[in-house]
PDB file of N, CA and C in Angstrom:
ATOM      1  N   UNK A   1     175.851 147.319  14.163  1.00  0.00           N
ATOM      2  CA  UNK A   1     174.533 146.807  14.487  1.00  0.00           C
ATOM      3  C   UNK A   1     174.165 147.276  15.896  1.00  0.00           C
ATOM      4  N   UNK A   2     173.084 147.817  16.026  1.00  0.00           N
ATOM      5  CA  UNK A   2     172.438 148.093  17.694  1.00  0.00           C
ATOM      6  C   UNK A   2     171.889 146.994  18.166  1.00  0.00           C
ATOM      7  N   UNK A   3     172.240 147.244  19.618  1.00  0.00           N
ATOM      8  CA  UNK A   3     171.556 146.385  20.558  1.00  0.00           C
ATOM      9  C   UNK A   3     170.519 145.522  20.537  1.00  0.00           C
ATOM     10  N   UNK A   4     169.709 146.503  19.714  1.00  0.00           N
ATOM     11  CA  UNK A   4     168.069 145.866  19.595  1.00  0.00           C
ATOM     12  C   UNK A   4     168.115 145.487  18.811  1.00  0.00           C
ATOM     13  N   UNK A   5     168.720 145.663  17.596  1.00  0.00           N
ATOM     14  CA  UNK A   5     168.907 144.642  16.531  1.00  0.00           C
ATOM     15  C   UNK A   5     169.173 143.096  16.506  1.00  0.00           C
ATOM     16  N   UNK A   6     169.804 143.069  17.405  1.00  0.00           N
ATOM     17  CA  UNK A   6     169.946 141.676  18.144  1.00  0.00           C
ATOM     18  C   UNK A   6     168.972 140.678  18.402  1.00  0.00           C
ATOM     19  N   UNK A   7     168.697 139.663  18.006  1.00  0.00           N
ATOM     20  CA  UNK A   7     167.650 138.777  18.751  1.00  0.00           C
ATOM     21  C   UNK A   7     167.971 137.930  19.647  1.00  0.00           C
ATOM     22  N   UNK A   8     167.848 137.652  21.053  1.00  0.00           N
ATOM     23  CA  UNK A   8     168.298 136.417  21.893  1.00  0.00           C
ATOM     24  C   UNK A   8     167.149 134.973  21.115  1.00  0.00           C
ATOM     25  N   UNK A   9     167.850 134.241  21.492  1.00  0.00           N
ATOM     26  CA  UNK A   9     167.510 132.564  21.421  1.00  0.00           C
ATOM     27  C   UNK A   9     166.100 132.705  21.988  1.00  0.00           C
ATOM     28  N   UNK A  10     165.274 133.375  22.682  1.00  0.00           N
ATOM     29  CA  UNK A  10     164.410 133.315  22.997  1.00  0.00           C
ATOM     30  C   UNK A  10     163.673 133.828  22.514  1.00  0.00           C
ATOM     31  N   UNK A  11     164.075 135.830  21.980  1.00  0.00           N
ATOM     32  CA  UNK A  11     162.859 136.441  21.102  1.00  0.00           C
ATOM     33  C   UNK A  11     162.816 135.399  19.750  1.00  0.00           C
ATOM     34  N   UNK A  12     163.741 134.694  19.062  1.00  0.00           N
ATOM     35  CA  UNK A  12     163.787 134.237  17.980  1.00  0.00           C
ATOM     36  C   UNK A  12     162.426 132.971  17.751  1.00  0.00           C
ATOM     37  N   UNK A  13     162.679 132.204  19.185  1.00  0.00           N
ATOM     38  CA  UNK A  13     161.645 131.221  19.416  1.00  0.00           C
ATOM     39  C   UNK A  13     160.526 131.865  19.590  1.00  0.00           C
ATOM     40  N   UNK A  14     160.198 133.254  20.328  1.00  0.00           N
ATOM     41  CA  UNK A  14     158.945 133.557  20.279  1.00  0.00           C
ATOM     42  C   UNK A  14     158.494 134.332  18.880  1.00  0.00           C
ATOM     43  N   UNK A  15     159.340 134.803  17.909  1.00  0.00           N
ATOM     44  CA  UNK A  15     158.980 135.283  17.195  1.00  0.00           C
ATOM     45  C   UNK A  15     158.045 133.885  15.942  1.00  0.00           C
ATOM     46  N   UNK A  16     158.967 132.991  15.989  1.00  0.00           N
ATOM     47  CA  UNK A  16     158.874 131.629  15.215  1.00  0.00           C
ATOM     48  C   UNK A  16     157.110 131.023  15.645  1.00  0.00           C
ATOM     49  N   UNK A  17     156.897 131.209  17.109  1.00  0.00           N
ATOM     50  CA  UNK A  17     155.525 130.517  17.227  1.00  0.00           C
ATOM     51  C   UNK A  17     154.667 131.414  17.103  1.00  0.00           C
ATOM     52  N   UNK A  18     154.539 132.983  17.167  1.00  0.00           N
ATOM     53  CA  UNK A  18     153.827 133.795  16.557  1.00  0.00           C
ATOM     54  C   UNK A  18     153.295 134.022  15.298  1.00  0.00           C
ATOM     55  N   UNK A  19     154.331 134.049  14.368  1.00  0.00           N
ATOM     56  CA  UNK A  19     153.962 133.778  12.798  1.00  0.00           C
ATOM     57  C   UNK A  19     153.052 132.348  12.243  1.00  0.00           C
ATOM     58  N   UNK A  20     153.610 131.452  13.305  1.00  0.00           N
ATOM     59  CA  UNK A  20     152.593 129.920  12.742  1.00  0.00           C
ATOM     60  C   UNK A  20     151.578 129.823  13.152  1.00  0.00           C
ATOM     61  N   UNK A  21     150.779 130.984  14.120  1.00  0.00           N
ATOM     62  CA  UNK A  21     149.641 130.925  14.353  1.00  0.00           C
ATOM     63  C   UNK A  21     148.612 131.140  13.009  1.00  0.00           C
ATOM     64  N   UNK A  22     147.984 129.922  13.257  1.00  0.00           N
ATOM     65  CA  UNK A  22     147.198 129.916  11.789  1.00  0.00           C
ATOM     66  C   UNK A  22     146.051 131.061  11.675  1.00  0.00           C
ATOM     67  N   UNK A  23     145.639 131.526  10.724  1.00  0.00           N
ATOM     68  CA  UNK A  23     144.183 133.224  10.622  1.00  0.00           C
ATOM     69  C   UNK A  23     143.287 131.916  11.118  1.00  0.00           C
ATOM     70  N   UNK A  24     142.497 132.722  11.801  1.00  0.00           N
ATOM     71  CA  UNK A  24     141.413 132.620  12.645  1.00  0.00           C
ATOM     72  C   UNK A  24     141.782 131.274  13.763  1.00  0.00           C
ATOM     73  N   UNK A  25     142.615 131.215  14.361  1.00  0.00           N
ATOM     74  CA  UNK A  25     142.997 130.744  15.183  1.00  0.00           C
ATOM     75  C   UNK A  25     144.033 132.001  16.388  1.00  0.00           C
ATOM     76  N   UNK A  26     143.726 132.184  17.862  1.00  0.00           N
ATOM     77  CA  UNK A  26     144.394 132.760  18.484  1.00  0.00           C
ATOM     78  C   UNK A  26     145.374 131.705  19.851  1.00  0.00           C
ATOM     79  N   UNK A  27     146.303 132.834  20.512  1.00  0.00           N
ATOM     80  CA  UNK A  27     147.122 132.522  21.314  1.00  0.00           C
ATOM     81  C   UNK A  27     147.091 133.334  22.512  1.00  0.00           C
ATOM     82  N   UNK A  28     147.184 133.197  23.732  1.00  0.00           N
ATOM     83  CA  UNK A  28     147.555 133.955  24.889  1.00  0.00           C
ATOM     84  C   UNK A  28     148.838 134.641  25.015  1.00  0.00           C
ATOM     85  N   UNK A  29     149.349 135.405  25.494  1.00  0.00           N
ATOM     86  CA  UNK A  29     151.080 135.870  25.846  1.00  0.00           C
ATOM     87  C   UNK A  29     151.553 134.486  26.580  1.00  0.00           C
ATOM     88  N   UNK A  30     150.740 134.261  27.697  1.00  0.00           N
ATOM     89  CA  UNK A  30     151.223 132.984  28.065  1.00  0.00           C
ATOM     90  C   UNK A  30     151.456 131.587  27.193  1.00  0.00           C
ATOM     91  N   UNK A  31     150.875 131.686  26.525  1.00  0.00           N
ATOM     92  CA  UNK A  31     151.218 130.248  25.483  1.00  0.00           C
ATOM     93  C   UNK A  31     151.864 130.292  24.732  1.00  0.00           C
ATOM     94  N   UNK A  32     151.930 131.577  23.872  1.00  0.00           N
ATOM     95  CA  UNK A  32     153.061 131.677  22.985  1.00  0.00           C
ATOM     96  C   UNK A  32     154.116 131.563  23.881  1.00  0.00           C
ATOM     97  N   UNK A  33     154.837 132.274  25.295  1.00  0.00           N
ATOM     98  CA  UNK A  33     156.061 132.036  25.839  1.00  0.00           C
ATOM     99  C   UNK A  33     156.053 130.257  26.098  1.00  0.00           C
ATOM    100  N   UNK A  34     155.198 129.810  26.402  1.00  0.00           N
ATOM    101  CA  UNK A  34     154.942 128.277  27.024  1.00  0.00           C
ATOM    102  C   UNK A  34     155.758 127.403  25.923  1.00  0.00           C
ATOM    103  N   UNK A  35     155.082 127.815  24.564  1.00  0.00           N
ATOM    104  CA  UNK A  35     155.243 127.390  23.041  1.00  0.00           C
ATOM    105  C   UNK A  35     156.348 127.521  22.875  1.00  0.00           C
ATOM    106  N   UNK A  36     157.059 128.337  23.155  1.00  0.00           N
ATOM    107  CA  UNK A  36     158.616 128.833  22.889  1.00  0.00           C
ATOM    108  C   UNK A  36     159.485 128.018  23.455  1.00  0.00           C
ATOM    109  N   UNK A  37     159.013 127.607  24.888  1.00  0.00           N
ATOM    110  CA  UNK A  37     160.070 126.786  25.993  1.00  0.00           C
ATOM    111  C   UNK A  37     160.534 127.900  26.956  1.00  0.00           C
ATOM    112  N   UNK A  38     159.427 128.664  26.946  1.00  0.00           N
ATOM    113  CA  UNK A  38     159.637 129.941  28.278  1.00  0.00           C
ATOM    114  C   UNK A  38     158.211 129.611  29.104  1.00  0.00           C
ATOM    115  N   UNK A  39     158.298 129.367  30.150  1.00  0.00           N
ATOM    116  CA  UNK A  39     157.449 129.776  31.305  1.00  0.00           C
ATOM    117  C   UNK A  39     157.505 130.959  32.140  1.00  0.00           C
ATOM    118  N   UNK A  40     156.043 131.299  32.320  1.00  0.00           N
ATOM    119  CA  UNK A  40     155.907 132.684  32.547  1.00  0.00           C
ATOM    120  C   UNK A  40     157.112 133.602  31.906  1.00  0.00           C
ATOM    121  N   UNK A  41     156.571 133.702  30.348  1.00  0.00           N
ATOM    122  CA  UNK A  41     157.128 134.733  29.386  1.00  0.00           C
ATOM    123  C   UNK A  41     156.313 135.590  29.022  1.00  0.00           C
ATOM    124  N   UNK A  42     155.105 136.026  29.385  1.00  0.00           N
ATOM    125  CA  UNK A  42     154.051 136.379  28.624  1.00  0.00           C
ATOM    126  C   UNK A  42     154.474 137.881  28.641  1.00  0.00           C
ATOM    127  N   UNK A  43     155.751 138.945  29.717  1.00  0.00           N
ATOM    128  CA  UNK A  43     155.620 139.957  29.322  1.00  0.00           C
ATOM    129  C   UNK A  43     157.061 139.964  28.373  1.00  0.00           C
ATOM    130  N   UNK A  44     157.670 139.312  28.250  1.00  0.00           N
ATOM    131  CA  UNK A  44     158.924 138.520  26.848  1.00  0.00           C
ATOM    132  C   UNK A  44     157.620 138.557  25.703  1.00  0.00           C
ATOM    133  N   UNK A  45     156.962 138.132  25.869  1.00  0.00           N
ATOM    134  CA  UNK A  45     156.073 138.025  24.259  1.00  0.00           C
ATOM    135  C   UNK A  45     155.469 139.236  24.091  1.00  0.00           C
ATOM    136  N   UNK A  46     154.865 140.289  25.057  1.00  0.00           N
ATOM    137  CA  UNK A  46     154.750 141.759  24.831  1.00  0.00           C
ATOM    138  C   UNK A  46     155.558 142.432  24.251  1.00  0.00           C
ATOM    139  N   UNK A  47     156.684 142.473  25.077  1.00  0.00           N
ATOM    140  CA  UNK A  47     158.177 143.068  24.578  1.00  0.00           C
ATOM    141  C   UNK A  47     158.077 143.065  23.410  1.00  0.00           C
ATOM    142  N   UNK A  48     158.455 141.686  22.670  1.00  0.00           N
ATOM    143  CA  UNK A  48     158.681 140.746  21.440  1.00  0.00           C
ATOM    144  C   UNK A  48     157.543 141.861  20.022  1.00  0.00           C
ATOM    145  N   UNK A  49     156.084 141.710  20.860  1.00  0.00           N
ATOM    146  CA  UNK A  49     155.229 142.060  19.712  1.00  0.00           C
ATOM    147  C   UNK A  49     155.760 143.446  19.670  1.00  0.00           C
ATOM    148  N   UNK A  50     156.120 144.529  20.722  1.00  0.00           N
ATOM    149  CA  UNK A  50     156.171 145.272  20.427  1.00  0.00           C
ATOM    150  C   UNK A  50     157.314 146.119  19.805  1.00  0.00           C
ATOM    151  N   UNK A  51     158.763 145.093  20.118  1.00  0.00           N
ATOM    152  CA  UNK A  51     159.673 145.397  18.514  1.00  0.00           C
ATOM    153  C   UNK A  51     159.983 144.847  17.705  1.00  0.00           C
ATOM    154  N   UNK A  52     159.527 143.875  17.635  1.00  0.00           N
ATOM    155  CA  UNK A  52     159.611 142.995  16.368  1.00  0.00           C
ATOM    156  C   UNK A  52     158.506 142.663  15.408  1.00  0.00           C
ATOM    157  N   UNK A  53     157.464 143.249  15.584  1.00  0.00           N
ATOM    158  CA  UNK A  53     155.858 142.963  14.997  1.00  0.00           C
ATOM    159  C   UNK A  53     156.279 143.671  13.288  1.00  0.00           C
ATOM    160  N   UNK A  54     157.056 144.800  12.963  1.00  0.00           N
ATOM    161  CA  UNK A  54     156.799 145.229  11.978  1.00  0.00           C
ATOM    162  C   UNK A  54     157.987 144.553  11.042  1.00  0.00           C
ATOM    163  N   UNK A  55     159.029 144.536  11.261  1.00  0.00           N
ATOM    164  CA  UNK A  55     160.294 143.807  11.322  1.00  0.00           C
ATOM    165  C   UNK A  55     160.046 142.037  10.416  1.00  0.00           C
ATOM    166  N   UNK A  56     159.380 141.413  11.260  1.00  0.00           N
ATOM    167  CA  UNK A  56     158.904 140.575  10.953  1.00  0.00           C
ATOM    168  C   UNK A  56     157.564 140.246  10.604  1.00  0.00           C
ATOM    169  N   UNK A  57     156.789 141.176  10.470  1.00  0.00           N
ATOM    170  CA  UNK A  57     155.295 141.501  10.103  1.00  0.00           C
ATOM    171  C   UNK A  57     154.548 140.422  10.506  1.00  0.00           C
ATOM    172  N   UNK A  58     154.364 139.928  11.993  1.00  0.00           N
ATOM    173  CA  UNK A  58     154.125 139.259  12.899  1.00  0.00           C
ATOM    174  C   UNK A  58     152.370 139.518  12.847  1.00  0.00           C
ATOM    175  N   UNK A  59     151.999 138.049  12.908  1.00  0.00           N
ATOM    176  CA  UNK A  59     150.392 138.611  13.112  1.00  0.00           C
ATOM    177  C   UNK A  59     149.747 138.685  14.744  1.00  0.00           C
ATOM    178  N   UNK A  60     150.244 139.657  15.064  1.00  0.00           N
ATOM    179  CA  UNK A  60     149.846 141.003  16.149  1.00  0.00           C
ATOM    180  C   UNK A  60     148.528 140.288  16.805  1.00  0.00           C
ATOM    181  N   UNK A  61     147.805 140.683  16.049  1.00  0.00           N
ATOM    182  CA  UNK A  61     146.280 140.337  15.966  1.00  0.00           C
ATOM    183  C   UNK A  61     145.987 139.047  16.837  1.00  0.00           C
ATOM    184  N   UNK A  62     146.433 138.451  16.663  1.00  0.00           N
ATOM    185  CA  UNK A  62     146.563 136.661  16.955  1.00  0.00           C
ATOM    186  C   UNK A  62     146.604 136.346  18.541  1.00  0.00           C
ATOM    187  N   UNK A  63     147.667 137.214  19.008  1.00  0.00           N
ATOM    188  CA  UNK A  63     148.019 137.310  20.656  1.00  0.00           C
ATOM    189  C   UNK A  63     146.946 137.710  21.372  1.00  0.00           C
ATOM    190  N   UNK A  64     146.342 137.378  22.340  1.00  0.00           N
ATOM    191  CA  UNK A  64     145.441 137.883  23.250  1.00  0.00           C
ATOM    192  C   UNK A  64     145.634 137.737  24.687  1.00  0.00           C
ATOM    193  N   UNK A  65     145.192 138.655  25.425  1.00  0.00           N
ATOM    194  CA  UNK A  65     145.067 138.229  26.491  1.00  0.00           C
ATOM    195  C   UNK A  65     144.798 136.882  27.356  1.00  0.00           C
ATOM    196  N   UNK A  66     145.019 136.755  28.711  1.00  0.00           N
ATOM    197  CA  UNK A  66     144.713 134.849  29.177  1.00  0.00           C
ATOM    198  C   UNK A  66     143.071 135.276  29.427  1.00  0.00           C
ATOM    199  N   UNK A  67     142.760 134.032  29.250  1.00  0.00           N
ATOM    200  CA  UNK A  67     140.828 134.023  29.296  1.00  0.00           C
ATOM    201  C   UNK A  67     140.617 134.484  28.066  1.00  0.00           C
ATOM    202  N   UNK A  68     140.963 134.899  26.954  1.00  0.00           N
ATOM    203  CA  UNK A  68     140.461 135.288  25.636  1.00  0.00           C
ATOM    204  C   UNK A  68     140.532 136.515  25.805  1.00  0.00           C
ATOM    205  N   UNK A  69     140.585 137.862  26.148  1.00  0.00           N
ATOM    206  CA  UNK A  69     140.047 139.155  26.202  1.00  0.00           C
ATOM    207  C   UNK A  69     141.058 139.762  25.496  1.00  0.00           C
ATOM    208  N   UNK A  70     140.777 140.557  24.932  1.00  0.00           N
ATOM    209  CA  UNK A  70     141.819 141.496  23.853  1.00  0.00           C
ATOM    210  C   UNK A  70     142.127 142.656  24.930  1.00  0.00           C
ATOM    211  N   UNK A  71     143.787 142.698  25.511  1.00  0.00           N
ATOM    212  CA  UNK A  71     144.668 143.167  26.712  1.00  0.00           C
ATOM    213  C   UNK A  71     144.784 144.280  26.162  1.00  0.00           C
ATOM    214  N   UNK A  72     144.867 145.049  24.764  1.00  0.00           N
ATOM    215  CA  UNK A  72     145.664 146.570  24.385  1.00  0.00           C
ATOM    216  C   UNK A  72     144.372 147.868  25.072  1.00  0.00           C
ATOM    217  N   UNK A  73     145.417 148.217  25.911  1.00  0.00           N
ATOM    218  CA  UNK A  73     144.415 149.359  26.378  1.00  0.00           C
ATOM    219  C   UNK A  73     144.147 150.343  25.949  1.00  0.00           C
ATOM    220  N   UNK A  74     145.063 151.058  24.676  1.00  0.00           N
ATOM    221  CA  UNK A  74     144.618 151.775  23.800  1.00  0.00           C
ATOM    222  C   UNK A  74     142.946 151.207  22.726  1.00  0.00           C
ATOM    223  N   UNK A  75     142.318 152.444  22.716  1.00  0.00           N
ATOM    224  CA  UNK A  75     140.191 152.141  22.159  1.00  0.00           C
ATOM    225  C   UNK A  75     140.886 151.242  20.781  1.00  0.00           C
ATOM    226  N   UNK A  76     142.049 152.681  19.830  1.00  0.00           N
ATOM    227  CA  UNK A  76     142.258 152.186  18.901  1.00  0.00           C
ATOM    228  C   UNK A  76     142.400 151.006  18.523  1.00  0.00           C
ATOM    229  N   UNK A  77     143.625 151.132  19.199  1.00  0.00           N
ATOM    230  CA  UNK A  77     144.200 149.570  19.030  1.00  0.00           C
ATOM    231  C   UNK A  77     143.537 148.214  19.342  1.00  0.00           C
ATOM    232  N   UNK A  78     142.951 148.468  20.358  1.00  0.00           N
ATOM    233  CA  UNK A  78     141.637 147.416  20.382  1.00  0.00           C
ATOM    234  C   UNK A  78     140.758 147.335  19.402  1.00  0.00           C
ATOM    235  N   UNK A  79     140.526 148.218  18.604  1.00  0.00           N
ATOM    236  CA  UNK A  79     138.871 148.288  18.038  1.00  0.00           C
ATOM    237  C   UNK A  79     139.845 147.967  16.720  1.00  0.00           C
ATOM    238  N   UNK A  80     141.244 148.052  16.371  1.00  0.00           N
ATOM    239  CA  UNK A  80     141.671 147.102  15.046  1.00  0.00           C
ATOM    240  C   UNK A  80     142.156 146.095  15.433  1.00  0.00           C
ATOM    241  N   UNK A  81     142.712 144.966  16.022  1.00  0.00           N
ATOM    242  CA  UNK A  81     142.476 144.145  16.933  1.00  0.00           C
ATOM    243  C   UNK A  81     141.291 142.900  16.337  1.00  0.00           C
ATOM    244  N   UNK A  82     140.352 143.655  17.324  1.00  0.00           N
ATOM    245  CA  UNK A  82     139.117 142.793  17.107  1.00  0.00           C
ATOM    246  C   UNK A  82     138.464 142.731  15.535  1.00  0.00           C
ATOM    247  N   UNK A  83     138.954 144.170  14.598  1.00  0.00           N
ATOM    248  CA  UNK A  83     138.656 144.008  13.288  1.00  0.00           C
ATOM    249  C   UNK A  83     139.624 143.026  12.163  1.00  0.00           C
ATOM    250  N   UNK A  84     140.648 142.865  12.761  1.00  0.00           N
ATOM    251  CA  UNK A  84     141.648 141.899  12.385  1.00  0.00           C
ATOM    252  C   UNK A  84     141.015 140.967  12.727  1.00  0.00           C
ATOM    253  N   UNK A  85     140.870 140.183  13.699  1.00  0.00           N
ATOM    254  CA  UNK A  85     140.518 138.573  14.212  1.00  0.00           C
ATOM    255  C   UNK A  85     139.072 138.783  13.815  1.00  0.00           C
ATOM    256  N   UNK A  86     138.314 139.535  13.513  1.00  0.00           N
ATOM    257  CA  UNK A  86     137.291 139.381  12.963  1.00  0.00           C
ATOM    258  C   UNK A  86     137.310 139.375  11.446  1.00  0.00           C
ATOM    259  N   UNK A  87     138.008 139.740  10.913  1.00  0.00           N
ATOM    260  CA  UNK A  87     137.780 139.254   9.457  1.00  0.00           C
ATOM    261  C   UNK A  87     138.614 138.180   8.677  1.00  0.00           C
ATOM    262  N   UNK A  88     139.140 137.303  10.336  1.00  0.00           N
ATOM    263  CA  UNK A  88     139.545 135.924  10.075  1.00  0.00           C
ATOM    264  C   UNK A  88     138.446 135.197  10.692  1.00  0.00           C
ATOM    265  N   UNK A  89     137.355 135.621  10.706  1.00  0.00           N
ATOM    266  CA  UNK A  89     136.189 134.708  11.061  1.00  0.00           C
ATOM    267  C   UNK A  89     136.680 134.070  12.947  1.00  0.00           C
ATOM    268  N   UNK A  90     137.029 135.040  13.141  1.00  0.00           N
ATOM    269  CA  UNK A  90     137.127 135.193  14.889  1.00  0.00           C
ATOM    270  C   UNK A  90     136.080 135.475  15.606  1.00  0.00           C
ATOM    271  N   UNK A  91     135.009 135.079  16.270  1.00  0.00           N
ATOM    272  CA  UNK A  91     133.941 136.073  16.770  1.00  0.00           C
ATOM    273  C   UNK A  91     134.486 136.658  18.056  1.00  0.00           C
ATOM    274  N   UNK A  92     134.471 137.842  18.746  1.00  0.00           N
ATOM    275  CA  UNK A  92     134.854 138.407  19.117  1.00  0.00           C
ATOM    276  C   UNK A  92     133.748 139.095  20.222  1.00  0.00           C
ATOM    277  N   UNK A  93     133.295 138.890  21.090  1.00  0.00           N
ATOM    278  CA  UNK A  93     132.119 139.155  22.259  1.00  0.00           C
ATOM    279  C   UNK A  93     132.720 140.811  22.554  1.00  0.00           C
ATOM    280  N   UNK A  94     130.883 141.310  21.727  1.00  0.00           N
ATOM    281  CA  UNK A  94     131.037 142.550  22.277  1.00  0.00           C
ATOM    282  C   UNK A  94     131.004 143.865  23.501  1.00  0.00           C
ATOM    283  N   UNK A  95     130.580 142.808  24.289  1.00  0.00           N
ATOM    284  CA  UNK A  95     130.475 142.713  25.824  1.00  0.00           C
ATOM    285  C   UNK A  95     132.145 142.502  26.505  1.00  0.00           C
ATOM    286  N   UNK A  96     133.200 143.400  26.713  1.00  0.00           N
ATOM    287  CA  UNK A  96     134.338 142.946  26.975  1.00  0.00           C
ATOM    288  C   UNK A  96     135.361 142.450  25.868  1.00  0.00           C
ATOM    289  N   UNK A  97     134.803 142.207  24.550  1.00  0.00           N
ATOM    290  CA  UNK A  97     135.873 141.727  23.792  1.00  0.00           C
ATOM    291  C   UNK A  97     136.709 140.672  24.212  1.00  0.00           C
ATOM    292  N   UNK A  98     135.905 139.041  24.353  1.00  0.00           N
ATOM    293  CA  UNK A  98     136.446 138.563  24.693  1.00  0.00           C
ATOM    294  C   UNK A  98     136.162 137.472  23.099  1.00  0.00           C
ATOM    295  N   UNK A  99     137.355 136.225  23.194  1.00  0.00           N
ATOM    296  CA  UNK A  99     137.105 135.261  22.282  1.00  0.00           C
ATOM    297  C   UNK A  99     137.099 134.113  22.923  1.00  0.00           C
ATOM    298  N   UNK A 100     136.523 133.233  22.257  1.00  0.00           N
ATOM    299  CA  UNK A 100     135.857 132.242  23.182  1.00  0.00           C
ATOM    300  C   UNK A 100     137.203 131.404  22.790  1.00  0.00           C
ATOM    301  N   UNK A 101     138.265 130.807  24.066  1.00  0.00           N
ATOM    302  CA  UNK A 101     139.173 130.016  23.932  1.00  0.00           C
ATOM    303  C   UNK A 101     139.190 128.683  23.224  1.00  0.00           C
ATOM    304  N   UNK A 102     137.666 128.167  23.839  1.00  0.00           N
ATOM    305  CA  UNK A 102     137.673 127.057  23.801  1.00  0.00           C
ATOM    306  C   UNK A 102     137.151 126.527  22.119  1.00  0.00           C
ATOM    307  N   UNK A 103     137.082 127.622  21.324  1.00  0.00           N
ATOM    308  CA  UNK A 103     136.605 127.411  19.959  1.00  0.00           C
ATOM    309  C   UNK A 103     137.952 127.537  18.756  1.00  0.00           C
ATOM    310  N   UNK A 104     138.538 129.307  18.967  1.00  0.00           N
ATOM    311  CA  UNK A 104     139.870 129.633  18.833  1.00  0.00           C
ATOM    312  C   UNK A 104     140.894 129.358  19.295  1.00  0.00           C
ATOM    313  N   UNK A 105     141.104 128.076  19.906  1.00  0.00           N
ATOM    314  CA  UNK A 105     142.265 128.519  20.489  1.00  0.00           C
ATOM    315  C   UNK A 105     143.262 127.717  19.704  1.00  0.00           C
ATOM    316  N   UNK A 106     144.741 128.095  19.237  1.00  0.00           N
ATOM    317  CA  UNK A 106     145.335 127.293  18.853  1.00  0.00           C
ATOM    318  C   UNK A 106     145.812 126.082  19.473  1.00  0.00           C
ATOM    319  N   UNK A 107     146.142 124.615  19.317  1.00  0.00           N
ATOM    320  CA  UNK A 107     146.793 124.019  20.064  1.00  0.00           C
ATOM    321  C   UNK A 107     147.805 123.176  18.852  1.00  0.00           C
ATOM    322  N   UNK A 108     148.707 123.552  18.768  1.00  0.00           N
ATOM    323  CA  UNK A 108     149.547 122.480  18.331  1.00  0.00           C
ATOM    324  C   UNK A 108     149.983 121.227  18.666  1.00  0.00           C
ATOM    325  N   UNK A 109     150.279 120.052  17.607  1.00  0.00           N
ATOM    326  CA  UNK A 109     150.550 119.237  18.749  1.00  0.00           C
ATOM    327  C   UNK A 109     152.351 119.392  18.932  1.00  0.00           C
ATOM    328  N   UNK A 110     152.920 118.186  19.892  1.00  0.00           N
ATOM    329  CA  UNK A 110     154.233 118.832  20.229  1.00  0.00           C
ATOM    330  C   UNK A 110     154.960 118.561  18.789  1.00  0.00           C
ATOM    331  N   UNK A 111     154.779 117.741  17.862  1.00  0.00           N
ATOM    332  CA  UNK A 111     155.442 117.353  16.348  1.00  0.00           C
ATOM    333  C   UNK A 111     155.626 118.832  15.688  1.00  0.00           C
ATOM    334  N   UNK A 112     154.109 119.696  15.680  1.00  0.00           N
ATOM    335  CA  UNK A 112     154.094 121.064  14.760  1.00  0.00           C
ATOM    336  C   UNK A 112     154.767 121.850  15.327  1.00  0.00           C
ATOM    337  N   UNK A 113     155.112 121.824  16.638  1.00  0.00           N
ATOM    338  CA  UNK A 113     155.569 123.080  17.561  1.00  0.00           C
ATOM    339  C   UNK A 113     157.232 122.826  17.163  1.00  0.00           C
ATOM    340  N   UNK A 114     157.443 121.557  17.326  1.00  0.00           N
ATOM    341  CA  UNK A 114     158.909 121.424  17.023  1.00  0.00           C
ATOM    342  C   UNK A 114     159.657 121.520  16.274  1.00  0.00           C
ATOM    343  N   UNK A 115     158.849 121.313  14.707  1.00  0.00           N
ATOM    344  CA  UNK A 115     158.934 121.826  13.277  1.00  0.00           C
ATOM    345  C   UNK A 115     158.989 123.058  13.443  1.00  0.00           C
ATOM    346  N   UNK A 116     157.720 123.531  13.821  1.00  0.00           N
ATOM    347  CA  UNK A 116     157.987 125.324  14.296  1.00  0.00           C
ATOM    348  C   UNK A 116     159.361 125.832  14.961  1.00  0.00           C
ATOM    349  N   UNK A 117     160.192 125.567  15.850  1.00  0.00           N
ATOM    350  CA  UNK A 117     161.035 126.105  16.353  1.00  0.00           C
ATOM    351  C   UNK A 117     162.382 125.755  15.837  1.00  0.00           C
ATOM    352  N   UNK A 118     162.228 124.687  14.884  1.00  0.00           N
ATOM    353  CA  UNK A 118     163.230 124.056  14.291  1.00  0.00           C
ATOM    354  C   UNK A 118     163.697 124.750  12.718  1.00  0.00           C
ATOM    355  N   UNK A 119     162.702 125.107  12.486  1.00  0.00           N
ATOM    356  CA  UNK A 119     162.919 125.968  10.811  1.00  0.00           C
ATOM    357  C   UNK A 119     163.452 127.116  10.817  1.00  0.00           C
ATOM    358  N   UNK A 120     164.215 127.182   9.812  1.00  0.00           N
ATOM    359  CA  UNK A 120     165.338 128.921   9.638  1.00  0.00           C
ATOM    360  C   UNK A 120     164.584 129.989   9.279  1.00  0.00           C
TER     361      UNK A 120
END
């Protein structure tokens, strides 16, 4: 088995609150690490999406930047992105590509989060 094959106790927790993000509901890098029981993890949850997203067919889409703004600096990858969270009924401001937090935003309470980190 390689290295990266490996998951620490932590990608495992961040992988776990990524997937329970419900469609048309989003998350920050910062909250998903927060969610996990990591503070200031948000570049642990980059990492995370970016080897474990296919692996675990992680909804990608879901993660956003803090303040709502969709962070991938690749056009592409942005412009599927916003077509993902948009055809979970995400609106998505075409001015900056931002999503309005305060509509999307997930919040679990601490009962779902704990179920969340608790399941195999």
């Amino acid at each position: 088995m390689r290295k990266r094959d490996i998951m620490t106790d932590q990608t495992l927790k961040i992988v776990k609150v990524i997937k329970a993000i419900p469609s048309g509901k989003v998350l920050s890098y910062g909250e998903v690490g927060n969610l996990a029981g990591y503070e200031r993890a948000a570049r642990q949850v980059s990492w995370t999406l970016r080897t474990q997203t296919k692996k675990h067919d992680l909804p990608w889409h879901r993660v956003i930047g803090a303040g709502g703004k969709i962070s991938l600096k690749d056009e592409g990858g942005a412009l599927i992105q916003k077509q993902c969270l948009e055809s979970e009924k995400v609106v998505v401001n075409c001015q900056g590509g931002k999503v309005d937090m305060k509509v999307y935003n997930w919040s679990p309470t601490p009962y779902e989060i704990d179920r969340v980190l608790r399941k195999s």
